[in-house]
N, C-alpha and C. Protein backbone atom coordinates (compact mmCIF):
# COMPACT_ATOMS: atom_id res chain seq x y z
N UNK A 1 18.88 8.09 -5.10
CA UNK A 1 18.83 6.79 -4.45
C UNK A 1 18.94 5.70 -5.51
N UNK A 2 19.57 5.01 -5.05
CA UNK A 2 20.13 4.01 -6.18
C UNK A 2 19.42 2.00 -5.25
N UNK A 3 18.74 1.60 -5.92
CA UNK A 3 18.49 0.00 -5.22
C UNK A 3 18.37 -0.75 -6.45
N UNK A 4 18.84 -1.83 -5.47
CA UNK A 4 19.69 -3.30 -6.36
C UNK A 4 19.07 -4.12 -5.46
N UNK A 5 18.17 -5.19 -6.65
CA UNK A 5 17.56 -6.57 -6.12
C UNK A 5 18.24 -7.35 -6.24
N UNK A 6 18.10 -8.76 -5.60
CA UNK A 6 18.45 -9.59 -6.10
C UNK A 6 17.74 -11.08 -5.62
N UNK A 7 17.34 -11.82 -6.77
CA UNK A 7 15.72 -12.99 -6.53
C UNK A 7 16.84 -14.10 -5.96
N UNK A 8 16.39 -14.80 -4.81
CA UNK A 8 17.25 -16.04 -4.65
C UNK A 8 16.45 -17.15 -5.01
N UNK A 9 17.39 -18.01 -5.48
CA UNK A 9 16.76 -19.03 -5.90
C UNK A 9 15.81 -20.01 -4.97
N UNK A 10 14.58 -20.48 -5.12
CA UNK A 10 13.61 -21.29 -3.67
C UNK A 10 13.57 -22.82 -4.69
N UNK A 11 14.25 -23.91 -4.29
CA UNK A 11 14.06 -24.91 -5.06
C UNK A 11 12.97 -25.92 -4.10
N UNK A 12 12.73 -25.79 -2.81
CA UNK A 12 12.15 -26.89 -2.54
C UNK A 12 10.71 -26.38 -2.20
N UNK A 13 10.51 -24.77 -2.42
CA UNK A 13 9.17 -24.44 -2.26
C UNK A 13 9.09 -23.35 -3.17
N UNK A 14 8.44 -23.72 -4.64
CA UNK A 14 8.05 -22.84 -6.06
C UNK A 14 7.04 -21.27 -5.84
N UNK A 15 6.24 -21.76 -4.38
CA UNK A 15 5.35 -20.28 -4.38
C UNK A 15 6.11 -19.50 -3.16
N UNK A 16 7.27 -19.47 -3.10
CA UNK A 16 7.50 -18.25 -2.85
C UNK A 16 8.58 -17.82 -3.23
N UNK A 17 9.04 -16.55 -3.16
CA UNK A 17 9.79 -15.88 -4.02
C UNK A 17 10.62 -14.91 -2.98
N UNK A 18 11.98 -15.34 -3.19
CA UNK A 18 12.52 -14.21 -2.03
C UNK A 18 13.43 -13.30 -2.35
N UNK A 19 13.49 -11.85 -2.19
CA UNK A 19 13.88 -10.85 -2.78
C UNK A 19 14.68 -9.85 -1.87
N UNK A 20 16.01 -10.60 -2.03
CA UNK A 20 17.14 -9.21 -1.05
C UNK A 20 17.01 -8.09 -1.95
N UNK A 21 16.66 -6.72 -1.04
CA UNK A 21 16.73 -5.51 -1.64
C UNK A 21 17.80 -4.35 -1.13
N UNK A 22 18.38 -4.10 -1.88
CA UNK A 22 19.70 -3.08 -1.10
C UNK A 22 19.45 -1.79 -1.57
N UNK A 23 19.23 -0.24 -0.65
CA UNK A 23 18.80 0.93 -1.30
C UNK A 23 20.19 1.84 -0.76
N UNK A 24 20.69 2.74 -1.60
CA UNK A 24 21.61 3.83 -1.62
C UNK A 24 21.41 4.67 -1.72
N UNK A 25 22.28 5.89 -0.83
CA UNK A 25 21.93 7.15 -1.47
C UNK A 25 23.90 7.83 -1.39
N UNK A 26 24.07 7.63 -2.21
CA UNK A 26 25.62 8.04 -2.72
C UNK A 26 26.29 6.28 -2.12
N UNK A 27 27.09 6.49 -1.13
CA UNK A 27 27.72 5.15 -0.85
C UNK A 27 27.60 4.82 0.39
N UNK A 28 26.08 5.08 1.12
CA UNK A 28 25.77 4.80 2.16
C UNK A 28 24.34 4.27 2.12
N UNK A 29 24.38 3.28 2.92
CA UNK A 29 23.35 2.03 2.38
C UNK A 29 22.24 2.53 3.43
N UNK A 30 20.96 2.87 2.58
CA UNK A 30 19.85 3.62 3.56
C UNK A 30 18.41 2.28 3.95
N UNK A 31 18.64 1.36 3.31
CA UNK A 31 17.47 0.23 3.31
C UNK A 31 18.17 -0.91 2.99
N UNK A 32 17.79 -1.75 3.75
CA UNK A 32 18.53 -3.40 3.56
C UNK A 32 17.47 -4.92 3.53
N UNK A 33 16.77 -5.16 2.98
CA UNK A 33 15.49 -6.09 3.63
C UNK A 33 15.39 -7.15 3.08
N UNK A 34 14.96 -8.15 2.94
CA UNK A 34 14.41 -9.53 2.48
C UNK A 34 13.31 -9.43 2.55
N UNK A 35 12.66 -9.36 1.33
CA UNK A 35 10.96 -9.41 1.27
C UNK A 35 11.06 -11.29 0.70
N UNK A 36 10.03 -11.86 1.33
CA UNK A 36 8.80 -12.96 0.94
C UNK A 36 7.85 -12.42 -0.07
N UNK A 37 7.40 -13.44 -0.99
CA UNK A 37 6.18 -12.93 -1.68
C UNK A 37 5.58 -14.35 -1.86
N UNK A 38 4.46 -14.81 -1.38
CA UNK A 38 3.52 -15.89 -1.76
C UNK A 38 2.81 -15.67 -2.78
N UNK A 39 2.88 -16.74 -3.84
CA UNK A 39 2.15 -16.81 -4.75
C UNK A 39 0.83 -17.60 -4.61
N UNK A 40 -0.91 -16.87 -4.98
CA UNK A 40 -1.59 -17.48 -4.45
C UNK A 40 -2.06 -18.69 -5.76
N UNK A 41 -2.84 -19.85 -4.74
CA UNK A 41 -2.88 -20.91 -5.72
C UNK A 41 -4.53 -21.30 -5.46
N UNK A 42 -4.96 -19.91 -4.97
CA UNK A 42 -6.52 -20.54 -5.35
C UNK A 42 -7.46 -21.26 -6.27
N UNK A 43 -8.54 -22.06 -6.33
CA UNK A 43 -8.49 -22.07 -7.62
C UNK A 43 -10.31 -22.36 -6.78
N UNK A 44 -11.16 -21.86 -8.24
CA UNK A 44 -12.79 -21.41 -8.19
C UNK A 44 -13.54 -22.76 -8.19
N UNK A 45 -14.39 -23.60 -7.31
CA UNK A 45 -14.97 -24.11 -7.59
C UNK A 45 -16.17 -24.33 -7.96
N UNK A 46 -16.79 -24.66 -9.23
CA UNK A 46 -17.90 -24.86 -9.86
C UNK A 46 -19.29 -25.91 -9.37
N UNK A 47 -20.09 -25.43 -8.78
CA UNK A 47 -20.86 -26.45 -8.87
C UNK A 47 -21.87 -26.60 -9.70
């Protein structure tokens, strides 16, 4: 099985990240998907 990403560029929103994924097995395409990934931006507050 052979897979090829590829990141597209997100210019008007930085936390997320979008990832076409293409999977092979000889020259027949077995998985095709667009994953999302949110980046989290929590942050700890101190009192």
């Amino acid at each position: 099985m052979v897979a090829k990403a590829k990141v597209r560029p997100t210019t008007n929103n930085r936390s997320i990240t979008i990832v076409d994924i293409n999977s092979y097995v000889g020259d027949e395409i077995v998985l095709k998907g667009k994953f999302e990934m949110y980046h989290a931006t929590e942050k700890s507050k101190k009192e």
